[in-house]
N, C-alpha and C. Protein backbone atom coordinates (compact mmCIF):
# COMPACT_ATOMS: atom_id res chain seq x y z
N UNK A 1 117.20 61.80 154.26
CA UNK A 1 117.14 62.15 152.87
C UNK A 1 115.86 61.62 152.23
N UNK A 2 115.24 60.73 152.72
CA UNK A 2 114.21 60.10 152.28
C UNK A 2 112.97 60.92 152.21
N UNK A 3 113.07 62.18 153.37
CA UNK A 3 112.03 63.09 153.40
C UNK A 3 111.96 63.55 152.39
N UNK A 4 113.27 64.25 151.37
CA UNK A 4 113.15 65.71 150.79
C UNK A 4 111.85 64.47 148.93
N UNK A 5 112.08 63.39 149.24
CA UNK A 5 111.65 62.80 148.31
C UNK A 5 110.17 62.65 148.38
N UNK A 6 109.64 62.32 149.77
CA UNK A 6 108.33 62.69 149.89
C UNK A 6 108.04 63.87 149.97
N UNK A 7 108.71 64.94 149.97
CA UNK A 7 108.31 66.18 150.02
C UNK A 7 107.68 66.56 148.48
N UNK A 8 108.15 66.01 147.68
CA UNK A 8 107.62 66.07 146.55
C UNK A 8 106.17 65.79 146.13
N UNK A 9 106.35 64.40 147.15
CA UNK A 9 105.02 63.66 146.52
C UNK A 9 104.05 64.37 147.82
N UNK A 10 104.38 65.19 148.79
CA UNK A 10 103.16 66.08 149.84
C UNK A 10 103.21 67.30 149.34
N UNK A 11 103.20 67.46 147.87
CA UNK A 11 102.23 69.09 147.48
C UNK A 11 101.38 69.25 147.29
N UNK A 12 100.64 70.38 148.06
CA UNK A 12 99.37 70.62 147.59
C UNK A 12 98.67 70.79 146.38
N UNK A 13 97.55 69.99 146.28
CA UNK A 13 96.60 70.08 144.69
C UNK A 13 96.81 71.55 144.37
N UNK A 14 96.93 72.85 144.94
CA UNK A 14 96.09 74.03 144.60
C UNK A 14 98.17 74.23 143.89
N UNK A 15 99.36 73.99 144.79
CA UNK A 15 100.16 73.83 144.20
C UNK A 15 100.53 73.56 142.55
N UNK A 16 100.15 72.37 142.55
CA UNK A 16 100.28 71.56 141.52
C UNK A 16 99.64 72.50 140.30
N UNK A 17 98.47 72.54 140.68
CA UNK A 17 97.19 73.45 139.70
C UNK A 17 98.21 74.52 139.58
N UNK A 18 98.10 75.47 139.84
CA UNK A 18 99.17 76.61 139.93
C UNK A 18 100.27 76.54 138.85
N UNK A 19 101.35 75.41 139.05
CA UNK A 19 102.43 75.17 138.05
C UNK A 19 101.59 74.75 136.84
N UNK A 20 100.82 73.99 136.85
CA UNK A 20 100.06 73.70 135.46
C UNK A 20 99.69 74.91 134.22
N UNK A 21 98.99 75.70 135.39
CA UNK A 21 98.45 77.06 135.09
C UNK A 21 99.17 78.35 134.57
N UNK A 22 100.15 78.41 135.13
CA UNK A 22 101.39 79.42 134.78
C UNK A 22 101.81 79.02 133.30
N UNK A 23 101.94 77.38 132.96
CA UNK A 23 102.29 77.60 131.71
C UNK A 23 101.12 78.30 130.46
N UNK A 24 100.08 77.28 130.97
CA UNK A 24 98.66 78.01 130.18
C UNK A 24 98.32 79.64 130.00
N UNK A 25 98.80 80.15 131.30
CA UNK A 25 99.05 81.71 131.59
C UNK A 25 100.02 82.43 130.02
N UNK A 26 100.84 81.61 130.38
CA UNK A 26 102.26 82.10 129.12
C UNK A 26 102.03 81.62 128.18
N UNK A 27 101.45 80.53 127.90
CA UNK A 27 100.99 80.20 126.66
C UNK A 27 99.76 80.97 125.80
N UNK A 28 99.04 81.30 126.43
CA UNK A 28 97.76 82.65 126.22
C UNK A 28 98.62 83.60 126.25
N UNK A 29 98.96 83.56 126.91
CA UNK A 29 99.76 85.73 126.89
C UNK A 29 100.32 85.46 125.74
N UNK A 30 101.18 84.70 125.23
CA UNK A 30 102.62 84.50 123.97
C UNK A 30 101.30 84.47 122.90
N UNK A 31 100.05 83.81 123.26
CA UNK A 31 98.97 84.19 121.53
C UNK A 31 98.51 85.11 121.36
N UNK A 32 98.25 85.86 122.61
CA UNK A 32 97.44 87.13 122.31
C UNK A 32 98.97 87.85 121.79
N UNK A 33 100.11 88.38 122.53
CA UNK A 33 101.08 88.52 121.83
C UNK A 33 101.09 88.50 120.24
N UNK A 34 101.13 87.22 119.78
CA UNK A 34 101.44 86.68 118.41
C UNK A 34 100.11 87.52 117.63
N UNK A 35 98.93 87.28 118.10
CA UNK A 35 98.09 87.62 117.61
C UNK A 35 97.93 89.17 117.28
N UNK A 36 98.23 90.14 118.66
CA UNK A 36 98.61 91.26 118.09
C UNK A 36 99.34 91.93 117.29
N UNK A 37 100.86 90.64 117.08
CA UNK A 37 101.56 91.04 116.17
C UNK A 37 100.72 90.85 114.92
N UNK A 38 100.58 89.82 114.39
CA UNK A 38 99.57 89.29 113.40
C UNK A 38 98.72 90.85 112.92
N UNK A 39 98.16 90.78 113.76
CA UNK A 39 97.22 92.50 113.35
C UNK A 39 98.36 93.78 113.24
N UNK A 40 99.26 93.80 113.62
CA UNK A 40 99.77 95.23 113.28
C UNK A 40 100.41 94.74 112.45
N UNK A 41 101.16 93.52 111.60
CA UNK A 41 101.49 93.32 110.22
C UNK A 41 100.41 93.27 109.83
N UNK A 42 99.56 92.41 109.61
CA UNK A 42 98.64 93.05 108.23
C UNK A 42 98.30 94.88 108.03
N UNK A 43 98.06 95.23 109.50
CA UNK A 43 97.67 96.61 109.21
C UNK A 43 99.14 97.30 108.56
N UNK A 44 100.39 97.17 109.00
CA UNK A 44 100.97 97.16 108.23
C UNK A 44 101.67 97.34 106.77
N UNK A 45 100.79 96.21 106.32
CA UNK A 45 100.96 95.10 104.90
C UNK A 45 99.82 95.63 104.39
N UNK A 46 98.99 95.83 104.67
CA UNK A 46 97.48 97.07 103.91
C UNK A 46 97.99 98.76 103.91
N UNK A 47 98.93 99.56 104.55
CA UNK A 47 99.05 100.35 104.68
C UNK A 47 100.28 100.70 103.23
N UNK A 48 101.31 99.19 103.52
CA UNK A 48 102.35 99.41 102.44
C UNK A 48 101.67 99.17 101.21
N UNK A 49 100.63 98.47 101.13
CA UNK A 49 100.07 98.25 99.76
C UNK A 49 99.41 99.85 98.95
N UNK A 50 98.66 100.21 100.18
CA UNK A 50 98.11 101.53 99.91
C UNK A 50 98.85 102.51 99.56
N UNK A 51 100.26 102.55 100.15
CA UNK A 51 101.17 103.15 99.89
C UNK A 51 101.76 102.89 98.09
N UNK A 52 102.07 101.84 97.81
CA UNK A 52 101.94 101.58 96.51
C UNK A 52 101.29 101.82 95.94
N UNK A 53 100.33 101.66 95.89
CA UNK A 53 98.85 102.36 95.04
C UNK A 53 98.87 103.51 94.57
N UNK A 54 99.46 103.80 95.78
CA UNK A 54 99.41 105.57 95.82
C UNK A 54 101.10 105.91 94.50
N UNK A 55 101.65 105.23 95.12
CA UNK A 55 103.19 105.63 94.46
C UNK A 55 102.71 105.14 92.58
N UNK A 56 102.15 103.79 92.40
CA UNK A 56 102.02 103.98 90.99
C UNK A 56 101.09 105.11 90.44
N UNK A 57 99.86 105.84 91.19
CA UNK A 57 99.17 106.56 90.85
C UNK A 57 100.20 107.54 90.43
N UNK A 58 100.64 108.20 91.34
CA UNK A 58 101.48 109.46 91.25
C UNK A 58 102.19 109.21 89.98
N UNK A 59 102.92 108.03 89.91
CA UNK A 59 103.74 107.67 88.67
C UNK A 59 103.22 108.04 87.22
N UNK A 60 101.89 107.36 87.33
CA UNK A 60 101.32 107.30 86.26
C UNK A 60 100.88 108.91 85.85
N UNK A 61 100.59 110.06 87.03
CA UNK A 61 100.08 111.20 86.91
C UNK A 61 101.57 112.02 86.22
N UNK A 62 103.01 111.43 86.70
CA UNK A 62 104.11 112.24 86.38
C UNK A 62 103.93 112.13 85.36
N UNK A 63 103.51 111.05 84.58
CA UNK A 63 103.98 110.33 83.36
C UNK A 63 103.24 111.04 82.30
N UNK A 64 101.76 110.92 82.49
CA UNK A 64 101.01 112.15 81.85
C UNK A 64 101.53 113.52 81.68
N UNK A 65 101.92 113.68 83.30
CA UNK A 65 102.44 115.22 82.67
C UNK A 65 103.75 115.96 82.00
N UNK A 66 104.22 114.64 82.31
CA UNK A 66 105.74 115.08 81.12
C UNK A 66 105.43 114.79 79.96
N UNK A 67 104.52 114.04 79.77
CA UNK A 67 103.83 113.90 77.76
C UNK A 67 103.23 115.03 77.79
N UNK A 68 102.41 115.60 78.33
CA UNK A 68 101.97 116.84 78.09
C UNK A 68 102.49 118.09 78.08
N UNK A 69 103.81 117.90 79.00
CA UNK A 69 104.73 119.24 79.22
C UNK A 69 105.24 119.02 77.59
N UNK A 70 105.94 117.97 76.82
CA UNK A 70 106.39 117.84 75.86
C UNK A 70 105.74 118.23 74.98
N UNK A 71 104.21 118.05 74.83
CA UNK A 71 103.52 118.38 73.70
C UNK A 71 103.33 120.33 73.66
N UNK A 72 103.34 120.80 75.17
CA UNK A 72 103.41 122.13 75.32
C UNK A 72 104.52 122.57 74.77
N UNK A 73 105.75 121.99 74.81
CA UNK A 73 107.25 122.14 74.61
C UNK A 73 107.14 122.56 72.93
N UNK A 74 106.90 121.52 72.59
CA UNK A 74 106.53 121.25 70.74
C UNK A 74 105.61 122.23 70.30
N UNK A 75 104.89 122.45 70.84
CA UNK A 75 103.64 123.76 70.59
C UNK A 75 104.45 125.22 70.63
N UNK A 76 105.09 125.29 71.67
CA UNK A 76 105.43 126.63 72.36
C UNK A 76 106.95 126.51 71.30
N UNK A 77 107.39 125.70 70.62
CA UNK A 77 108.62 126.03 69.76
C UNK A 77 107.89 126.38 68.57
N UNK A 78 107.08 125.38 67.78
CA UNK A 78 106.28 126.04 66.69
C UNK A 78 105.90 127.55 66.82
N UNK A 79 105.16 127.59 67.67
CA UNK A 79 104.69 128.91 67.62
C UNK A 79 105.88 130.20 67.80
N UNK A 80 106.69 129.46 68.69
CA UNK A 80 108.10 130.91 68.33
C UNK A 80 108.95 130.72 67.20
N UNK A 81 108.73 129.64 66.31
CA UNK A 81 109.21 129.40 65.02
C UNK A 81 108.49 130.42 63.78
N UNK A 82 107.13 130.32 64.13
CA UNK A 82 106.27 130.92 63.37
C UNK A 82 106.73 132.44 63.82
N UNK A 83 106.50 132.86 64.71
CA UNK A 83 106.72 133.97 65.44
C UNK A 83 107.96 134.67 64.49
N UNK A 84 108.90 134.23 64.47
CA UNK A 84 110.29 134.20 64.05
C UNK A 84 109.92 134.63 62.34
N UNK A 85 109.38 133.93 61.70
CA UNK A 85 109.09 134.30 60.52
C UNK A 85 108.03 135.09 60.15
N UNK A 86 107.14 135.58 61.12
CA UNK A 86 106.33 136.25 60.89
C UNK A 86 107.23 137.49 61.31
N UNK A 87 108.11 137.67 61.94
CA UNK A 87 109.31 139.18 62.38
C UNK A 87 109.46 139.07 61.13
N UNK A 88 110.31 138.00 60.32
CA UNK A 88 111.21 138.39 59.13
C UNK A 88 110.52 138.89 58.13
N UNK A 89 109.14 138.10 58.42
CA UNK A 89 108.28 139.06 57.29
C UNK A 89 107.99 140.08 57.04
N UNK A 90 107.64 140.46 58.16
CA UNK A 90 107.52 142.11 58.59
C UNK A 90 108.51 143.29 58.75
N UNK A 91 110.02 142.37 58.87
CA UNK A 91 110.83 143.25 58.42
C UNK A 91 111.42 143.21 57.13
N UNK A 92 111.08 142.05 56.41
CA UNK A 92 111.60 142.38 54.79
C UNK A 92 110.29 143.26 54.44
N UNK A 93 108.97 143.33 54.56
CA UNK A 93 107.74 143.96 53.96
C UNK A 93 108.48 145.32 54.49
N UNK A 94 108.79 145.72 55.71
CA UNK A 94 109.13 147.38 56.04
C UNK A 94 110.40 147.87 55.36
N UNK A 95 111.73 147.05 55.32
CA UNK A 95 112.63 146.80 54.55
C UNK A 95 111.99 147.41 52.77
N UNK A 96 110.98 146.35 52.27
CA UNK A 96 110.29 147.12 51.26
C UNK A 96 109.76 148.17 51.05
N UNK A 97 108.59 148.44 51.94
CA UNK A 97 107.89 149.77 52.27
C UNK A 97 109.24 150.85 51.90
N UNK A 98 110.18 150.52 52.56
CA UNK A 98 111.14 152.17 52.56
C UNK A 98 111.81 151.99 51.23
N UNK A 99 112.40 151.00 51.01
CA UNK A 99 113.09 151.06 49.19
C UNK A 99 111.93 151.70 48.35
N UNK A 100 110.43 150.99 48.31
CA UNK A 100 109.25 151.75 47.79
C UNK A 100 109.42 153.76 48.00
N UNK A 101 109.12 153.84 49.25
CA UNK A 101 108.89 155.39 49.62
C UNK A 101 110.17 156.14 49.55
N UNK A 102 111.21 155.35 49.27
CA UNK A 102 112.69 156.04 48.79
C UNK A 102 112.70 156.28 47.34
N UNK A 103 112.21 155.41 46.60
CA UNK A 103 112.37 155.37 45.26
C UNK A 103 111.02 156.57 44.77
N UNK A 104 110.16 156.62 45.38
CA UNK A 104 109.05 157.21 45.28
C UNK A 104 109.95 159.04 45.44
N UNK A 105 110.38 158.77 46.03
CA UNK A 105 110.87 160.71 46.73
C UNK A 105 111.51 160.86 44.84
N UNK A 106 112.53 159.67 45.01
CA UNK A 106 113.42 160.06 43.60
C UNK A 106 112.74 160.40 42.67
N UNK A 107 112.21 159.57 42.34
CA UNK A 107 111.19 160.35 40.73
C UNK A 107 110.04 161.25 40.56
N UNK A 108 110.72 162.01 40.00
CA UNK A 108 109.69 163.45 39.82
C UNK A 108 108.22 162.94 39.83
N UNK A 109 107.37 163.76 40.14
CA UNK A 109 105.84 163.54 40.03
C UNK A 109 105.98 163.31 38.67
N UNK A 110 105.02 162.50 38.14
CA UNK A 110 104.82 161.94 36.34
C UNK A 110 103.18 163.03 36.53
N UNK A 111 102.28 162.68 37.53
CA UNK A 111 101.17 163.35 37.18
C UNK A 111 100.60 164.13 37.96
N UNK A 112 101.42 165.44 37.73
CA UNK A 112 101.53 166.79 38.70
C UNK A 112 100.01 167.13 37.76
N UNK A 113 99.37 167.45 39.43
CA UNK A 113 97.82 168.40 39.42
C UNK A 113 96.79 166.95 39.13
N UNK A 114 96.89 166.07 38.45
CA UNK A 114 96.37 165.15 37.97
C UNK A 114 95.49 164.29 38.86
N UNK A 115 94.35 163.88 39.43
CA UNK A 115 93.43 163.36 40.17
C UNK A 115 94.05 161.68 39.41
N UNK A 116 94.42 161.03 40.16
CA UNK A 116 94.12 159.32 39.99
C UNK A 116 92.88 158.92 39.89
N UNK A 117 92.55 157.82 38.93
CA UNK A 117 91.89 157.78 38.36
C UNK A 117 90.95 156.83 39.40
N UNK A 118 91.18 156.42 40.57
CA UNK A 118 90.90 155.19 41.30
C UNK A 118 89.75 156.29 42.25
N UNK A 119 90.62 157.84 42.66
CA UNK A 119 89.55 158.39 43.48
C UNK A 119 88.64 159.34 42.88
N UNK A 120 89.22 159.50 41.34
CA UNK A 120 88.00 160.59 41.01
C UNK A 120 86.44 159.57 40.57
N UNK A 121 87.16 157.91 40.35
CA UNK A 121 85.64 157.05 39.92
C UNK A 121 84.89 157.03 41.26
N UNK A 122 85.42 157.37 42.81
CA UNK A 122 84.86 157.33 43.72
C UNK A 122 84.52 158.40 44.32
N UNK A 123 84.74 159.05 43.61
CA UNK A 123 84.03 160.41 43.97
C UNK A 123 82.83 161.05 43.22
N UNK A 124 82.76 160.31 42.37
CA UNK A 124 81.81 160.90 41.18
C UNK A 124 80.62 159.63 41.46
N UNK A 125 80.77 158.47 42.12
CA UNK A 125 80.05 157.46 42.42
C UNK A 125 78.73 158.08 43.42
């Protein structure tokens, strides 16, 4: 039994080196590891930021354009408001026109043969 104890202490240097080395091996591999992680979070963490950027932009562009759809909204009711009363106008004025040219049929000519006086000054002009 005494052997398996020197067997320990008869390993070769290149042995020894070797076990040393394997951890240094895994210890480099586990940084470059870490390290790559490291880079694809930030790239990441720059990509989500950009992404934000982007999302308040857009925000801010909705935001404009629903104040502006509103002010179109407000415009485009005025103007069919106006619209609206400019019909009623035009149909109480035609509404008039015909009570006028109705009432006109009723009463006899007053100045049968008679030149108005508005076209004979413009004719003689």
């Amino acid at each position: 039994m005494a052997d398996q104890g020197n067997w320990r202490d008869k390993r070769r240097t290149e042995d020894i080196a070797a076990e040393t080395e394997e951890p240094e091996a895994a210890t480099r591999a586990r940084n470059e590891d870490d390290a790559a992680t490291r880079a694809r979070q930030d790239e990441t963490e720059a990509g989500l930021r950009a992404a934000d950027r982007a999302l308040e932009d857009g925000e801010a562009r909705l935001r404009l354009t629903r104040s502006q759809l509103r002010q179109r909204e407000q415009e485009l009711e005025r103007t069919s408001d106006l619209t609206r009363e400019v019909a009623e106008g035009a149909a109480d004025l035609r509404a008039q026109t015909a009570e006028i040219a109705e009432a006109a049929r009723r009463t006899p000519e007053r100045n049968s043969g008679v030149t108005p006086p508005d076209n004979s000054a413009r004719e003689n002009s």
